[in-house]
N, C-alpha and C. Protein backbone atom coordinates (compact mmCIF):
# COMPACT_ATOMS: atom_id res chain seq x y z
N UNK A 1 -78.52 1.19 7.50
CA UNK A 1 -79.47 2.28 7.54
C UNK A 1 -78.78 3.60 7.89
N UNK A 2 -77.83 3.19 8.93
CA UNK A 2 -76.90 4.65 9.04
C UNK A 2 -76.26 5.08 8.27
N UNK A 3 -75.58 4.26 7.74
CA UNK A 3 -74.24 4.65 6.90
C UNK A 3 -74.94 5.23 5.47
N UNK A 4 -76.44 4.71 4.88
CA UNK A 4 -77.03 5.21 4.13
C UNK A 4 -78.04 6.64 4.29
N UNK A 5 -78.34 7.05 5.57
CA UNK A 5 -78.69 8.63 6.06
C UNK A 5 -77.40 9.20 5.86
N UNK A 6 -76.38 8.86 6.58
CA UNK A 6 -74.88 9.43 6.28
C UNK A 6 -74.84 10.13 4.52
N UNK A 7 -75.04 9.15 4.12
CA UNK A 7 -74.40 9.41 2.52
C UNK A 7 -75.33 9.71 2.20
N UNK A 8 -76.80 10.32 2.41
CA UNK A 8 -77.65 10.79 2.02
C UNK A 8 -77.67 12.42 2.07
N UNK A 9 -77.24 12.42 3.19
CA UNK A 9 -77.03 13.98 3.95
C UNK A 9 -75.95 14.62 3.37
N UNK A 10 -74.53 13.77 3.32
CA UNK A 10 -73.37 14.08 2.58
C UNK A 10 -73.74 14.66 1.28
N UNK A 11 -74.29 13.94 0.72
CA UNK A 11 -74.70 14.38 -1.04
C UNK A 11 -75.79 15.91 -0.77
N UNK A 12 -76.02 15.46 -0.04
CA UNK A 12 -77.15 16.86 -0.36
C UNK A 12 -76.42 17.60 0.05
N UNK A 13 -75.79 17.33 1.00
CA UNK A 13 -74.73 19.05 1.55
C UNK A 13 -73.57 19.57 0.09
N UNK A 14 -73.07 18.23 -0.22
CA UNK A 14 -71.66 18.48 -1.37
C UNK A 14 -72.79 19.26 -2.76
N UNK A 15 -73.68 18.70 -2.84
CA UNK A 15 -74.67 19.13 -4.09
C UNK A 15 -74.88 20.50 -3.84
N UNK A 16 -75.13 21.27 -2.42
CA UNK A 16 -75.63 22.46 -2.47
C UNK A 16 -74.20 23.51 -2.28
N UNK A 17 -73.16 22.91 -1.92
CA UNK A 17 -72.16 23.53 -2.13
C UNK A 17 -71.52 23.35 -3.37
N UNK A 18 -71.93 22.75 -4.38
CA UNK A 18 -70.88 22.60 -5.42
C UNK A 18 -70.28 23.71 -6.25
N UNK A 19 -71.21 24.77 -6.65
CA UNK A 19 -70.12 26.19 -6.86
C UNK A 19 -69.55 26.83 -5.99
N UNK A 20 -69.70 26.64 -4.61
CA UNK A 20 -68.92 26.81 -4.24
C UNK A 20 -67.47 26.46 -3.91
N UNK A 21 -67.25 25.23 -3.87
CA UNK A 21 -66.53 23.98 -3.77
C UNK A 21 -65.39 24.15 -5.06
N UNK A 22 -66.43 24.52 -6.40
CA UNK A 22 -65.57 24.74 -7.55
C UNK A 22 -65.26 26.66 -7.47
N UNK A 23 -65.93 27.04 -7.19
CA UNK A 23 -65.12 28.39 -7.06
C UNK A 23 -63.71 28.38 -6.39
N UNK A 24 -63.42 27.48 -5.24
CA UNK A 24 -62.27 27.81 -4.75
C UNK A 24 -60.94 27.45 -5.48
N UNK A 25 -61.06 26.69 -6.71
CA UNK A 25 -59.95 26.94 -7.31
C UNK A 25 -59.59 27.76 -8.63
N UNK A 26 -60.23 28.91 -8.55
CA UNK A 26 -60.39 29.56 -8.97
C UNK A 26 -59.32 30.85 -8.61
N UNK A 27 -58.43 31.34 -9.90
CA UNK A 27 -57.37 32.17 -9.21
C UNK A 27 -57.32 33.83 -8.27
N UNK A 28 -57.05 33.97 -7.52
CA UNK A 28 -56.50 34.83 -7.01
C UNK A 28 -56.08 36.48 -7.58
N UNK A 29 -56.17 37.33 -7.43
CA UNK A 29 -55.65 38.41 -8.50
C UNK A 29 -54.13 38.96 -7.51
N UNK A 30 -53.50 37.78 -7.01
CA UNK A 30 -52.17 38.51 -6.43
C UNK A 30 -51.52 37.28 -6.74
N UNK A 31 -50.22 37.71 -7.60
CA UNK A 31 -49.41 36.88 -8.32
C UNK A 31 -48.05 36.77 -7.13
N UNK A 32 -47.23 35.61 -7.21
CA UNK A 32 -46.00 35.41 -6.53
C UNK A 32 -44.89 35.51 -8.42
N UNK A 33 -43.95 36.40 -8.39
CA UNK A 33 -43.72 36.97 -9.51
C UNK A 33 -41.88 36.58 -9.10
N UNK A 34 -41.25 35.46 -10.01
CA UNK A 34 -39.87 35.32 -10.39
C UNK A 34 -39.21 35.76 -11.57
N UNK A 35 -37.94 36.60 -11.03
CA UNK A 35 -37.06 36.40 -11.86
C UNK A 35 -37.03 35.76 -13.41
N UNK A 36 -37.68 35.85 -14.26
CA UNK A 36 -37.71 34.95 -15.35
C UNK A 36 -35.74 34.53 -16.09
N UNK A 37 -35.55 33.67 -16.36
CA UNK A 37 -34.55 32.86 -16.45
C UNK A 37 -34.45 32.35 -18.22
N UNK A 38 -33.82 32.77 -18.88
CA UNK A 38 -33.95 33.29 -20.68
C UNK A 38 -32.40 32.22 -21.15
N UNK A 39 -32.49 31.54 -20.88
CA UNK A 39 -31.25 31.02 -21.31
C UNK A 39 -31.55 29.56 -22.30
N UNK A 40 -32.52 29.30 -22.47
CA UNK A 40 -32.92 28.24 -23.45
C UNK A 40 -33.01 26.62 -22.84
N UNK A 41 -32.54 26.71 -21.64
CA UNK A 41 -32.13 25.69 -20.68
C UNK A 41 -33.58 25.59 -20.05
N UNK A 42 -33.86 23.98 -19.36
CA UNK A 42 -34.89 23.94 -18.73
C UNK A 42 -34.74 24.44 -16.89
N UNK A 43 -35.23 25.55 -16.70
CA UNK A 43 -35.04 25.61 -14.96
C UNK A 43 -36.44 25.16 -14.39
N UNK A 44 -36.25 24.99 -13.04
CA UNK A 44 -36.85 23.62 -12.03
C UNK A 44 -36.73 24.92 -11.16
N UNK A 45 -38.21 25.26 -10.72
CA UNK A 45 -38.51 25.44 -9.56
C UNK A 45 -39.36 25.13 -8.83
N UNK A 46 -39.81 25.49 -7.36
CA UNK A 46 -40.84 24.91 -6.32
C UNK A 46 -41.64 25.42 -6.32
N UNK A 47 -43.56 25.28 -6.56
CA UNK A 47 -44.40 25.95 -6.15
C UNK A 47 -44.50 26.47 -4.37
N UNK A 48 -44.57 27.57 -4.53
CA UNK A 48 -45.24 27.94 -3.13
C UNK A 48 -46.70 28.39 -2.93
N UNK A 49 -47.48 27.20 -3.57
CA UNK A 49 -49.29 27.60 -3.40
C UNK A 49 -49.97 26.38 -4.38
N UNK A 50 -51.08 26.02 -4.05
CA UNK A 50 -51.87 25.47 -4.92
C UNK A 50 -52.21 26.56 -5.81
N UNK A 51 -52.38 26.39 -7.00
CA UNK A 51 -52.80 27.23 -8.21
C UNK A 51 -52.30 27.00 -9.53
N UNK A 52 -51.76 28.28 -9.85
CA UNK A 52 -51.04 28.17 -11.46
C UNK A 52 -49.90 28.47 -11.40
N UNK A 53 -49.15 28.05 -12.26
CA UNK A 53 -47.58 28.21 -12.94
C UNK A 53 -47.93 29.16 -14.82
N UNK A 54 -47.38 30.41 -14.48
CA UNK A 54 -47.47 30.94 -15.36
C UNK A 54 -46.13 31.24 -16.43
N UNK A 55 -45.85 31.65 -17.38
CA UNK A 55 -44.83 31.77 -18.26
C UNK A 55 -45.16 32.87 -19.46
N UNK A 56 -45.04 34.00 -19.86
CA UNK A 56 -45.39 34.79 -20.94
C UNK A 56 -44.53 35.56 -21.48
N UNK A 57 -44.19 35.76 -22.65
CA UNK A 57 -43.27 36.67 -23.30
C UNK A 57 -43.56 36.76 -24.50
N UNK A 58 -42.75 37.23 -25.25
CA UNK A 58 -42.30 37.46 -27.18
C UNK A 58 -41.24 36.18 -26.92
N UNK A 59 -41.31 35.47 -27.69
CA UNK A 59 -40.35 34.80 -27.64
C UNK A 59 -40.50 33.50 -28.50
N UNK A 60 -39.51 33.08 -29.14
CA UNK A 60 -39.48 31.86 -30.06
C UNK A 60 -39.88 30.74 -29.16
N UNK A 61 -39.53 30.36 -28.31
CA UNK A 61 -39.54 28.91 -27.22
C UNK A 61 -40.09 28.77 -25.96
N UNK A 62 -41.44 28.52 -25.95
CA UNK A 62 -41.86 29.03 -24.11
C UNK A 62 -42.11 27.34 -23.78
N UNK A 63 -41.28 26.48 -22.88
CA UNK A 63 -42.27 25.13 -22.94
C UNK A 63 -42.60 25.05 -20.94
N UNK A 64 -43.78 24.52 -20.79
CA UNK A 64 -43.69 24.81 -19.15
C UNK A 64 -43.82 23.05 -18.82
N UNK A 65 -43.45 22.21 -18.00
CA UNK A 65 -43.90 21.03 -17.75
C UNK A 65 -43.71 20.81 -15.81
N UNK A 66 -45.18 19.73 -15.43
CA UNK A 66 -45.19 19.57 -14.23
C UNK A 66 -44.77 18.16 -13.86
N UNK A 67 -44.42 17.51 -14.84
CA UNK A 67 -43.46 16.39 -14.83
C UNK A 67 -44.17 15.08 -15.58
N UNK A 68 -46.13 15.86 -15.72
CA UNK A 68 -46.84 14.83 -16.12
C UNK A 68 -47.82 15.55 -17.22
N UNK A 69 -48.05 16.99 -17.23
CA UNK A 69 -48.73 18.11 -18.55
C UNK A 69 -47.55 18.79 -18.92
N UNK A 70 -47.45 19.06 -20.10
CA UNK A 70 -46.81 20.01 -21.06
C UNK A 70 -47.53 20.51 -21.84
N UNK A 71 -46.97 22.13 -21.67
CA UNK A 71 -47.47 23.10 -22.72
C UNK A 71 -46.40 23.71 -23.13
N UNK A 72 -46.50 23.99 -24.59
CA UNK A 72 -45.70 25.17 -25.02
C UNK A 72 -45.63 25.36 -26.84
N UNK A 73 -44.66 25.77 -26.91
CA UNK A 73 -44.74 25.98 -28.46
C UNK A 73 -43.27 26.55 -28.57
N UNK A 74 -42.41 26.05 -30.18
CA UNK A 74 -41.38 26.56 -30.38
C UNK A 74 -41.72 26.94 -31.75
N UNK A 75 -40.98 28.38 -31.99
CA UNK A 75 -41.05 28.65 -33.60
C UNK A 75 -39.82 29.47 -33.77
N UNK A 76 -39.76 29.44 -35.00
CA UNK A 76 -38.75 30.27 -35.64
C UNK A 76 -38.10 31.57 -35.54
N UNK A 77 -39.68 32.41 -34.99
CA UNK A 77 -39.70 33.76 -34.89
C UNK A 77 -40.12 33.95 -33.41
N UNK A 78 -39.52 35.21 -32.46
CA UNK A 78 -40.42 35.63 -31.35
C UNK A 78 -41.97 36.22 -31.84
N UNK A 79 -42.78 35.33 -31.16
CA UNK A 79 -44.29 35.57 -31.09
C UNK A 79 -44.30 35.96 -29.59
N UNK A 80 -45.54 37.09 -28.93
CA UNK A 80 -46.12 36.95 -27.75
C UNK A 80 -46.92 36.13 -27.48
N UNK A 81 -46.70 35.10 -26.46
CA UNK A 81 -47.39 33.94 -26.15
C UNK A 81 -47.35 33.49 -24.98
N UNK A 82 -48.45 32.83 -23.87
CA UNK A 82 -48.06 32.62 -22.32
C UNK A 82 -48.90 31.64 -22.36
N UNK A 83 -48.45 30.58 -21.53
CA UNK A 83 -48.92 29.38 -21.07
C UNK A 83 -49.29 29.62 -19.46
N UNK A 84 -49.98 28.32 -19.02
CA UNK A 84 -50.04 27.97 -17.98
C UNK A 84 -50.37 26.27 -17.32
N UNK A 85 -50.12 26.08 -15.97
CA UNK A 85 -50.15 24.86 -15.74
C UNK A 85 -50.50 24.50 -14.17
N UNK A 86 -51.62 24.15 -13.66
CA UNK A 86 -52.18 23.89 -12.72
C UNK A 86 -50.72 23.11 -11.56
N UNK A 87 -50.81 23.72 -10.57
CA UNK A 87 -49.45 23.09 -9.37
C UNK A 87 -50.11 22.87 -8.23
N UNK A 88 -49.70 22.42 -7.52
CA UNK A 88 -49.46 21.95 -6.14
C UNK A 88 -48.66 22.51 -5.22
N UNK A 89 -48.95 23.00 -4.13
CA UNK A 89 -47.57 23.86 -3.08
C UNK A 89 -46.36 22.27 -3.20
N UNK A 90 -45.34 22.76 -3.43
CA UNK A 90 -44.34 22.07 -3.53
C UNK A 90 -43.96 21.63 -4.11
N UNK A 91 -44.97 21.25 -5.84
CA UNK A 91 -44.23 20.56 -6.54
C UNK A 91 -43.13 21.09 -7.60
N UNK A 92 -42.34 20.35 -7.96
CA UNK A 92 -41.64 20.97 -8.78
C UNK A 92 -42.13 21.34 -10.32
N UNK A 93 -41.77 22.27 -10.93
CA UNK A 93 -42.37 22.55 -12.07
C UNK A 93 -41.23 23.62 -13.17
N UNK A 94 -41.00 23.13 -13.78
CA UNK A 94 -39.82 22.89 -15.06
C UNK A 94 -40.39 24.47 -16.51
N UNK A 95 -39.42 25.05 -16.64
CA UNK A 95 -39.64 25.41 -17.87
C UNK A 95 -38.32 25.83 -18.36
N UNK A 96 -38.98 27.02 -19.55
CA UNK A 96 -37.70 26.68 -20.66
C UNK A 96 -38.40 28.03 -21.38
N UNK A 97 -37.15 28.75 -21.59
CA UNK A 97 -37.60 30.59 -22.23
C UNK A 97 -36.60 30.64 -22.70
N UNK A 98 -36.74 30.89 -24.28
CA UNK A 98 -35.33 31.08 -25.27
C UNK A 98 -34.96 32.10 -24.69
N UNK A 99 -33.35 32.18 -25.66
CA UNK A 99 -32.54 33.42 -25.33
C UNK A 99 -32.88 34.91 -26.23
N UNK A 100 -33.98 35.09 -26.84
CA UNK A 100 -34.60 36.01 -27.79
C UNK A 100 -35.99 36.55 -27.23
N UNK A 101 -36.13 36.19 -25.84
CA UNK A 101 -37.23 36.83 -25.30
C UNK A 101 -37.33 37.42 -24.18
N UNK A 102 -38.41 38.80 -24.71
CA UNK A 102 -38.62 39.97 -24.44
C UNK A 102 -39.74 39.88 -23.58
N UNK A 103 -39.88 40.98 -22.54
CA UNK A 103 -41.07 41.12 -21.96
C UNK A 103 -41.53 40.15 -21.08
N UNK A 104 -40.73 39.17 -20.61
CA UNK A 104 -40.50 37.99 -20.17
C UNK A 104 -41.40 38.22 -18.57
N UNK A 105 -42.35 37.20 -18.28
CA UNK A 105 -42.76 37.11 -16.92
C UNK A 105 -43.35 35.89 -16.28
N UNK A 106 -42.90 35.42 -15.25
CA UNK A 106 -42.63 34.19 -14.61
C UNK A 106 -43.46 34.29 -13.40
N UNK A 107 -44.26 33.56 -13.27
CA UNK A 107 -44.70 33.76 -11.95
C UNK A 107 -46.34 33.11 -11.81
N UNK A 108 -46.47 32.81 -10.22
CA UNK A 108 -47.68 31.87 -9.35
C UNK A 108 -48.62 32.59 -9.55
N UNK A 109 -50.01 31.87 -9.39
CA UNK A 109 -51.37 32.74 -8.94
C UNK A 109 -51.74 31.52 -8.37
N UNK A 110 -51.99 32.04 -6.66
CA UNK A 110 -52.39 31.18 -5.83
C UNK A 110 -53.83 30.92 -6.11
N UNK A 111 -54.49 30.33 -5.69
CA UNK A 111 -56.26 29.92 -5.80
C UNK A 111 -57.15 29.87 -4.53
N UNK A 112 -58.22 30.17 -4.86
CA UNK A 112 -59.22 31.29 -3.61
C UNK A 112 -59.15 30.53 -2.70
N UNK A 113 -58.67 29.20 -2.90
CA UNK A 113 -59.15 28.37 -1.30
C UNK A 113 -57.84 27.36 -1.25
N UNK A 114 -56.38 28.50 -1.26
CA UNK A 114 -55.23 28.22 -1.57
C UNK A 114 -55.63 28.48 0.63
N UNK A 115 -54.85 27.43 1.25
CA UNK A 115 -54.50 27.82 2.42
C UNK A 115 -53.07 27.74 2.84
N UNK A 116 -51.66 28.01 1.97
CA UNK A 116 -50.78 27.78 2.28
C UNK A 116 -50.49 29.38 2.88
């Protein structure tokens, strides 16, 4: 009887918070902004935030991977094109920016109910 008021109350509370709940991962408008790295090679770096892993340029080759989603696209010609990929504070997260791209920008957007 308890444990079923429990989970009665629970649901109604999670139900009346649920946009809120989903708002919080929702991004941030202050980016953590690297060095972008153009050498065609895959570089490995560390998130510092729950949020996104971003990647955008002109460029023939953008591929981003979190060891378990991949995005990207390779072509012939530099196109402007930017991916992204949901992270974890700490995990590692992999990409890859030909040597023909321009305008190049690398970088986090933490998420509203990021508490790192």
């Amino acid at each position: 009887m308890l444990k079923s008021l429990i989970q009665f109350f629970a649901e109604k509370f999670l139900l009346s918070r649920s946009d809120w709940i989903s708002y919080q991962s929702n991004p941030t408008s202050t980016a953590i902004h690297l060095t972008p790295v153009q050498t065609g090679e895959w570089v490995t770096v560390i998130s510092p935030c729950n949020g996104w892993f971003c990647v955008k340029a002109a460029a023939s080759n953008i591929l981003l991977s979190n060891g378990e989603l991949w995005q990207g696209i390779h072509q012939d010609t530099p196109h402007f094109k930017g991916f992204s990929l949901p992270v974890s504070k700490g995990w590692a997260i992999a990409y890859q920016l030909s040597t023909d791209a321009t305008g190049a920008f690398v970088f986090f957007v933490s998420s509203i109910g990021n508490r790192s």
